[in-house]
Protein backbone atom coordinates (compact mmCIF):
# COMPACT_ATOMS: atom_id res chain seq x y z
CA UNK A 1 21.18 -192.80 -0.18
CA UNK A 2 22.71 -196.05 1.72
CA UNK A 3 21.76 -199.25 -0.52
CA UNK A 4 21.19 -203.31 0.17
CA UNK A 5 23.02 -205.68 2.30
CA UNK A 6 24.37 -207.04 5.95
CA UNK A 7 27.82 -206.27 7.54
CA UNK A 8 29.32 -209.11 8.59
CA UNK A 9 28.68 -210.62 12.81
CA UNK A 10 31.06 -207.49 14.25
CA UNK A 11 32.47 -208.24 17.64
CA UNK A 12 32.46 -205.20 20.04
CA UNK A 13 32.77 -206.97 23.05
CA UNK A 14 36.15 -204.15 23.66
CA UNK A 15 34.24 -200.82 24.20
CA UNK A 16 37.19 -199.43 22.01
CA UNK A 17 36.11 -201.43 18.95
CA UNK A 18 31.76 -200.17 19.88
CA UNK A 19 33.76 -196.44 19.68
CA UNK A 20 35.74 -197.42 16.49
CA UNK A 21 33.11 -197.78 14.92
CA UNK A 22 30.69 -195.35 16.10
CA UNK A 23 33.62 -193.07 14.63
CA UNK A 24 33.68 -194.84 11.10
CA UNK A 25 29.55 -194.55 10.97
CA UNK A 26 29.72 -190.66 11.62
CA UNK A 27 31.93 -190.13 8.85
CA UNK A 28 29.46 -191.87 6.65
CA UNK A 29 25.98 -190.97 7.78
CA UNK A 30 24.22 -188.07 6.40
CA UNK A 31 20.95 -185.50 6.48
CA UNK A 32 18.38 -187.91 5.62
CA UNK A 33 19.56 -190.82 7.29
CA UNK A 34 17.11 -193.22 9.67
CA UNK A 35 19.14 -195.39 12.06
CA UNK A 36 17.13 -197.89 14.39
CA UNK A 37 18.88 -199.44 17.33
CA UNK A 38 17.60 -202.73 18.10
CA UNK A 39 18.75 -205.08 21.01
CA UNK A 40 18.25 -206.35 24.46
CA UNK A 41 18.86 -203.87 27.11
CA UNK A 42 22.33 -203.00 28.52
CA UNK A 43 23.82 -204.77 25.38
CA UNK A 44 25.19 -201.40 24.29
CA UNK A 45 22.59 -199.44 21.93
CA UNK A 46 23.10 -195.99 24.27
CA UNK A 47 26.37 -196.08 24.58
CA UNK A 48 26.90 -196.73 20.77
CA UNK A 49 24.82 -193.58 20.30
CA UNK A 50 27.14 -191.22 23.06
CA UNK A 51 30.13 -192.30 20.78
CA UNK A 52 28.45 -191.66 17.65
CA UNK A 53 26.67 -187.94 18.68
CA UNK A 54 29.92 -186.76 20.13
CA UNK A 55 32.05 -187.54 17.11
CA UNK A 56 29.23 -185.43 15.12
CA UNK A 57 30.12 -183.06 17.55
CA UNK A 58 33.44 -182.84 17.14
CA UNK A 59 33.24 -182.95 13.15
CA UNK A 60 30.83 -179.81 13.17
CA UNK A 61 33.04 -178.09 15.71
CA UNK A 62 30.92 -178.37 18.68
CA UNK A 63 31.87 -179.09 22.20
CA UNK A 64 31.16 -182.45 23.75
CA UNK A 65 28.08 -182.82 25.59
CA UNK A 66 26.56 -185.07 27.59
CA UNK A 67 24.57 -188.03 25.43
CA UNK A 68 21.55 -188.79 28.08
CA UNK A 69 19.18 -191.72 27.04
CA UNK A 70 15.79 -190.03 26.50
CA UNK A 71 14.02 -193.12 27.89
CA UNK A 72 11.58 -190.56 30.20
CA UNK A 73 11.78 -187.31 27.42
CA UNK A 74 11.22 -190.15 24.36
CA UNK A 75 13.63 -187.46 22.41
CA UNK A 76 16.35 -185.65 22.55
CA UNK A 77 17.47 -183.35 19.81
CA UNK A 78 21.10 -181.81 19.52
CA UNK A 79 21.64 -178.50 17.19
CA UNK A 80 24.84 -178.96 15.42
CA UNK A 81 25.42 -176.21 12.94
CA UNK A 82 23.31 -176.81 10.21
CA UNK A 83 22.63 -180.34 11.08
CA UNK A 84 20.17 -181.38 13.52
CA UNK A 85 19.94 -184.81 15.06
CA UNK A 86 17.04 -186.31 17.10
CA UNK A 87 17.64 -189.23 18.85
CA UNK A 88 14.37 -191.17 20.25
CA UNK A 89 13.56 -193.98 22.55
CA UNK A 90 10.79 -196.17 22.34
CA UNK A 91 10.93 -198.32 24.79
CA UNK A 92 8.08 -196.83 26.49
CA UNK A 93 5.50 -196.73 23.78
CA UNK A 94 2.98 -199.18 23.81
CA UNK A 95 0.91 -198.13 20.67
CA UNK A 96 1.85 -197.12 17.39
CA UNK A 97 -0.71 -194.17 17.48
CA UNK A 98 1.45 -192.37 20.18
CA UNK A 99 4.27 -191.85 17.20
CA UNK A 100 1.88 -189.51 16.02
CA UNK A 101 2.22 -187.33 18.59
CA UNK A 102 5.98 -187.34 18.62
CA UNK A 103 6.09 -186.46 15.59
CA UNK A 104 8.63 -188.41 14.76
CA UNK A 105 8.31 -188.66 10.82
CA UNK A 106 8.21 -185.41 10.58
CA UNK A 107 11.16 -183.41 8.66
CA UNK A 108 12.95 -186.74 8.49
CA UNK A 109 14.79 -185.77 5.28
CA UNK A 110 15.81 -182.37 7.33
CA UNK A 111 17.67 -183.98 10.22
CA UNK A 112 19.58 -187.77 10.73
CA UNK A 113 17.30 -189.50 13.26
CA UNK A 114 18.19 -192.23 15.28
CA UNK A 115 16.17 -194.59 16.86
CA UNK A 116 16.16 -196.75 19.78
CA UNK A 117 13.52 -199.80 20.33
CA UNK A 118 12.26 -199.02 16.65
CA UNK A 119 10.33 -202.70 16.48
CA UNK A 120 6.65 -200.46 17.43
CA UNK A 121 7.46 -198.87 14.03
CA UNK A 122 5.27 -201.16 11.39
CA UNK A 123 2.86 -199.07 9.14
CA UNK A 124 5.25 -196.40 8.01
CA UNK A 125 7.23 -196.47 4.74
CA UNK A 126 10.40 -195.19 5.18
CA UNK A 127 13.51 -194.88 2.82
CA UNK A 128 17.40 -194.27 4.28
CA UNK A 129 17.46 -196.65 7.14
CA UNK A 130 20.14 -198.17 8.76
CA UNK A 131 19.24 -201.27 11.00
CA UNK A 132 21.87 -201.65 13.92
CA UNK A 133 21.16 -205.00 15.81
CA UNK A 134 23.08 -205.17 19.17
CA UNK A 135 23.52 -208.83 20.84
CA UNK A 136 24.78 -210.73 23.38
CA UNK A 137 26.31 -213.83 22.75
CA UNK A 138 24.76 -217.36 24.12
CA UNK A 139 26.37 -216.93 27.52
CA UNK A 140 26.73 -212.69 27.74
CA UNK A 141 30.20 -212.78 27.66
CA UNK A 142 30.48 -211.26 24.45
CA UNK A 143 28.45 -208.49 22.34
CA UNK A 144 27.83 -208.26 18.70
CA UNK A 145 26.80 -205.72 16.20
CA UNK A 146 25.48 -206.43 12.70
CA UNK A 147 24.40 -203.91 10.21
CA UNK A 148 21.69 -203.73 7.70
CA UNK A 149 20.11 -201.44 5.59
CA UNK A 150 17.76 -201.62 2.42
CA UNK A 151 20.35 -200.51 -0.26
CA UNK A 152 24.47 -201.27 -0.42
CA UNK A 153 26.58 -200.06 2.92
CA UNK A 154 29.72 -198.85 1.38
CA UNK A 155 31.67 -198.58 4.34
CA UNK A 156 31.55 -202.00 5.44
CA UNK A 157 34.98 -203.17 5.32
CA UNK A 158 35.84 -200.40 7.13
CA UNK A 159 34.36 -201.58 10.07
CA UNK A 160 35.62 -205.25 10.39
């Protein structure tokens, strides 16, 4: 179970260092695992997610596949082995009564879910997440990543 703190402001303005660490974080994530994906659009939250699926990929032995945002399908899920990831977008939902119907608590501790435009989320109680908040800085020149979670990231100097 991750436990309590905040990476550090992370530059990944270089799409090398967004893929660096994409790699680092699919070492260390796990069945279980809740990751929301918070962040202005275009700042890099999908492409973050490509790097970090297709690294799973590779680590379970799977061929590289396409990573398509599921901004129309609201999910996507990817078979990998014995480990099953379903990555969600909310940017569409207008009312926290359509998660329902997604079903998108469901078998949480089964699978590593990852979530983009989480912020609809409010009346749920859920353990294992890890808060990814993608920014711009003042003048969009550069973009930022900063990492949360509500226990103690042991990875985090990894990804400095």
């Amino acid at each position: 179970m991750l436990t309590a703190t905040r990476s550090s402001r992370i530059n990944i303005s270089e799409e090398g260092k967004t893929k660096s660490i994409a790699k680092i974080l699919s070492n260390n994530i796990k069945i279980g695992d809740i990751l929301f994906f918070k962040g202005e659009l275009g700042v890099g939250k999908s492409t973050f997610i490509k790097y970090l699926i297709n690294f799973l990929q590779t680590r379970n032995k799977q061929s590289i596949t396409e990573v398509p945002s599921p901004t129309f399908n609201l999910v996507n899920e990817y078979h990998l082995q014995s480990l099953i990831i379903r990555h969600y977008d909310l940017y569409r939902i207008s009312d926290e009564k359509e998660l329902n119907s997604l079903g998108i608590f469901e078998n949480i501790s089964e699978q590593i879910t990852l979530i983009e435009w989480p912020e609809i989320i409010k009346n749920y109680k859920i353990n294992n997440i890890l808060d990814l908040h993608f920014e711009y800085d003042e003048d969009y020149n550069k973009r930022f990543l900063t990492i949360s979670t509500n226990g103690k990231i042991s990875f985090l100097d990894e990804l400095k």
